[in-house]
N, C-alpha and C. Protein backbone atom coordinates (compact mmCIF):
# COMPACT_ATOMS: atom_id res chain seq x y z
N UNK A 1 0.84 -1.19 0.00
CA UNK A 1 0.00 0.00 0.00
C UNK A 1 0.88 1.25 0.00
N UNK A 2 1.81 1.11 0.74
CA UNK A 2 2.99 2.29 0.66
C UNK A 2 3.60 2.69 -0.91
N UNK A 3 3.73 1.76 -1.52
CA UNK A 3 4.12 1.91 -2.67
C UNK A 3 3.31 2.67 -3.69
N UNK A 4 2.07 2.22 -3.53
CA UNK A 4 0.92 2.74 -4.31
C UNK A 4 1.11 4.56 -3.90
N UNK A 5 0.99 4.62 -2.76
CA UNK A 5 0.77 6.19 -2.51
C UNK A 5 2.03 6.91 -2.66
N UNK A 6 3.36 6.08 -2.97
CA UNK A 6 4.34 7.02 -3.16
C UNK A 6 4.28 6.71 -4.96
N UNK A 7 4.44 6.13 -5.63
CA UNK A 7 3.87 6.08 -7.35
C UNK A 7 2.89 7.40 -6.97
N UNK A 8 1.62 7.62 -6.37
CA UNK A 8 0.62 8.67 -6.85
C UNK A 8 1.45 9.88 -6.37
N UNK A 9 2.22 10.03 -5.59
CA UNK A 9 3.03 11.36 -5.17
C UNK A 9 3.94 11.81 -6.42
N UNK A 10 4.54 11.04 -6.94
CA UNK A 10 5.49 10.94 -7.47
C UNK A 10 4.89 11.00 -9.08
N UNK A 11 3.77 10.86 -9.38
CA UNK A 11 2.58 10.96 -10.28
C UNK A 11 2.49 12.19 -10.46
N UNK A 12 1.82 12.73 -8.97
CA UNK A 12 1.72 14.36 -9.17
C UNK A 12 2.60 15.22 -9.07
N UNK A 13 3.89 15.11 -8.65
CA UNK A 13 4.89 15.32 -8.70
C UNK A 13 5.53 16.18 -10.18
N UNK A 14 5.40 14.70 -11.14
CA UNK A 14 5.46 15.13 -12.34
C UNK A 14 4.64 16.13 -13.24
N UNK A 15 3.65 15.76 -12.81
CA UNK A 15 2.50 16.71 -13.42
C UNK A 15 2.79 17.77 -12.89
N UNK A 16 2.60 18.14 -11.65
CA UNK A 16 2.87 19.63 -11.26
C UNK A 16 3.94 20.61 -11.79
N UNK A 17 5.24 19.50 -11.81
CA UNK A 17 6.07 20.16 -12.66
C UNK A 17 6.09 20.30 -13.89
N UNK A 18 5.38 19.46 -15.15
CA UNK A 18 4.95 19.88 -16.42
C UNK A 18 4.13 20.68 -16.32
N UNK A 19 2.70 21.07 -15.45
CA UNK A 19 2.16 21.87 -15.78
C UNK A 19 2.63 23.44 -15.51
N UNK A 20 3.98 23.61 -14.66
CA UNK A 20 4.67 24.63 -14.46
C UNK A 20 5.49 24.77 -15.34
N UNK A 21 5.43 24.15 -16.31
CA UNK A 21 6.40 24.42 -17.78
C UNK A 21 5.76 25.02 -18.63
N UNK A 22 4.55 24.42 -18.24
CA UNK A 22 3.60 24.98 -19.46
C UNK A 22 3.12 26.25 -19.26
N UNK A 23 2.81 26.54 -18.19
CA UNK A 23 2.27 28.10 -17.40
C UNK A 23 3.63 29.29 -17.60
N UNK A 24 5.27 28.03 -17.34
CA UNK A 24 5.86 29.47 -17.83
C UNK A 24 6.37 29.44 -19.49
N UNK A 25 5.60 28.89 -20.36
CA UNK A 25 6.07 29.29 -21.85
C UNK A 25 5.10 30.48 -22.12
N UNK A 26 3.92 30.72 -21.23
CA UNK A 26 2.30 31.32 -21.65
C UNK A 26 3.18 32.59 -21.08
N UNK A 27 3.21 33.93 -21.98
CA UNK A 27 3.11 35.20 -21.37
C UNK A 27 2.37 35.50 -20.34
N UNK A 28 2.18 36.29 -19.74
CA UNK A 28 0.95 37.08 -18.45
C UNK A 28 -0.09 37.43 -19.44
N UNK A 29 -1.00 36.94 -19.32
CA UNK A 29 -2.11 37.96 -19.66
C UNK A 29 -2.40 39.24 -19.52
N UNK A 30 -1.48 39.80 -18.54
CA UNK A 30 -1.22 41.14 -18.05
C UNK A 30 -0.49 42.11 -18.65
N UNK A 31 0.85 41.21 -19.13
CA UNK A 31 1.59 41.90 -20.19
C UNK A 31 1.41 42.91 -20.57
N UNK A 32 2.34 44.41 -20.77
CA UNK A 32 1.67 45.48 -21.16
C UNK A 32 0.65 46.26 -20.67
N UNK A 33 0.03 46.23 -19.61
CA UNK A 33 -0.63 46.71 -19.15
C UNK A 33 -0.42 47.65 -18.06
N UNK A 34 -0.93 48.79 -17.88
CA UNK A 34 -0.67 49.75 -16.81
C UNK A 34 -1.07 48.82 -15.52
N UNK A 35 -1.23 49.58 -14.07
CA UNK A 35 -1.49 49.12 -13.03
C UNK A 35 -3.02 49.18 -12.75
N UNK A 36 -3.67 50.51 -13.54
CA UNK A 36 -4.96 50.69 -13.47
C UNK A 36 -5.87 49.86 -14.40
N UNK A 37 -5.04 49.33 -15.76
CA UNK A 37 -5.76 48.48 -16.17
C UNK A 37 -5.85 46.91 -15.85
N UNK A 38 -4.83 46.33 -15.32
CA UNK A 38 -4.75 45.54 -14.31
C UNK A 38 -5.53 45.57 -13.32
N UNK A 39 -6.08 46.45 -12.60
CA UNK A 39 -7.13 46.25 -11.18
C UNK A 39 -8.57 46.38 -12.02
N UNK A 40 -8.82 47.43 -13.17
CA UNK A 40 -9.76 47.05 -13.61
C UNK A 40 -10.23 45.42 -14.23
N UNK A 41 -9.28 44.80 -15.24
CA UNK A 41 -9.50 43.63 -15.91
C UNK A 41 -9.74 42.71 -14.51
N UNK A 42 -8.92 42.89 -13.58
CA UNK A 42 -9.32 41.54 -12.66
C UNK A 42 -10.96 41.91 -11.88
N UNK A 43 -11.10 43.22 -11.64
CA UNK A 43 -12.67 43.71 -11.34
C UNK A 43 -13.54 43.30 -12.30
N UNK A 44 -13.41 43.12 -13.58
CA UNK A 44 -14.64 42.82 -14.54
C UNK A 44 -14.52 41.49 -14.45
N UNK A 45 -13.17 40.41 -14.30
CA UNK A 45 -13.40 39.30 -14.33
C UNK A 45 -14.30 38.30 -12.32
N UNK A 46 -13.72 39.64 -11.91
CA UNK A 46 -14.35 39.10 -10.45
C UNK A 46 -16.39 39.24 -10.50
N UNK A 47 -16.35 40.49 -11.18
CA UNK A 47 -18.20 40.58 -11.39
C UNK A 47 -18.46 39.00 -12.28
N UNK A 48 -17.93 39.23 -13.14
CA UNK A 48 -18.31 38.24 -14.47
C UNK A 48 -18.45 37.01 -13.41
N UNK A 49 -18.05 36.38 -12.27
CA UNK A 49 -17.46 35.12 -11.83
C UNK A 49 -18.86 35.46 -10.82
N UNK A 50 -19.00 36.43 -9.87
CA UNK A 50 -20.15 36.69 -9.47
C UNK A 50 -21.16 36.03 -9.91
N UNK A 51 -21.74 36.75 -10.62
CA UNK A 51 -22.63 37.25 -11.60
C UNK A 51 -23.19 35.58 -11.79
N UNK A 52 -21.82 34.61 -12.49
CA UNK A 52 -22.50 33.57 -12.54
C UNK A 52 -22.71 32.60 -11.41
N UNK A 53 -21.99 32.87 -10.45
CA UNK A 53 -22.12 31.70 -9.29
C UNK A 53 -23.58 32.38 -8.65
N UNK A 54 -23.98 33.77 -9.01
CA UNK A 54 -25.19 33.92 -7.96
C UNK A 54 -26.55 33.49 -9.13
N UNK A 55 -26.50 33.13 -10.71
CA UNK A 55 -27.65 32.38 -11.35
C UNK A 55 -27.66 30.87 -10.92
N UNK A 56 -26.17 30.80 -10.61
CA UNK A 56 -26.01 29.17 -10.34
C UNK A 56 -26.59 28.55 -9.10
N UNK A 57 -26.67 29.64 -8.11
CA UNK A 57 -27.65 29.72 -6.52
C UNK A 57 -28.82 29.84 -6.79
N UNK A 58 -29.17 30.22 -7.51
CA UNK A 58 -30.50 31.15 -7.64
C UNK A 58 -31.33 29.74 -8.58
N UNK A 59 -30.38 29.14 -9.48
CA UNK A 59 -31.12 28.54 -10.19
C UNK A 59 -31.53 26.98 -8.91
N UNK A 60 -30.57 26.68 -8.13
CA UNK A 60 -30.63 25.42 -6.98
C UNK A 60 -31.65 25.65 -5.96
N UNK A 61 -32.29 27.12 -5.61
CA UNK A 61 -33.30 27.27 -4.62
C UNK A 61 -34.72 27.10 -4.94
């Protein structure tokens, strides 16, 4: 049983580190951007995320 859970560590292990290869070939999405447009873009994406988790409540009551 020990074995099994060190293979799945060692599983994610790998993955975590490919998927940190992959995250740093991707520019920032931010790139180029002032500081003010930066606090805005993450404000429209925080409403947008709102917005849907409160139809997603609304639709379960």
């Amino acid at each position: 049983m020990k074995d099994s859970t060190q293979g799945r560590k060692e599983r994610a292990r790998k993955h975590l580190k490919k998927i940190k290869q992959l995250v740093a070939q991707r520019p920032s999405p931010f790139e180029g951007m002032t500081e003010e447009e930066v606090i805005a873009t993450l404000r429209k994406t925080r409403e947008r995320l709102w917005e849907k988790k409160l139809v997603i409540h609304a639709r379960h009551k």
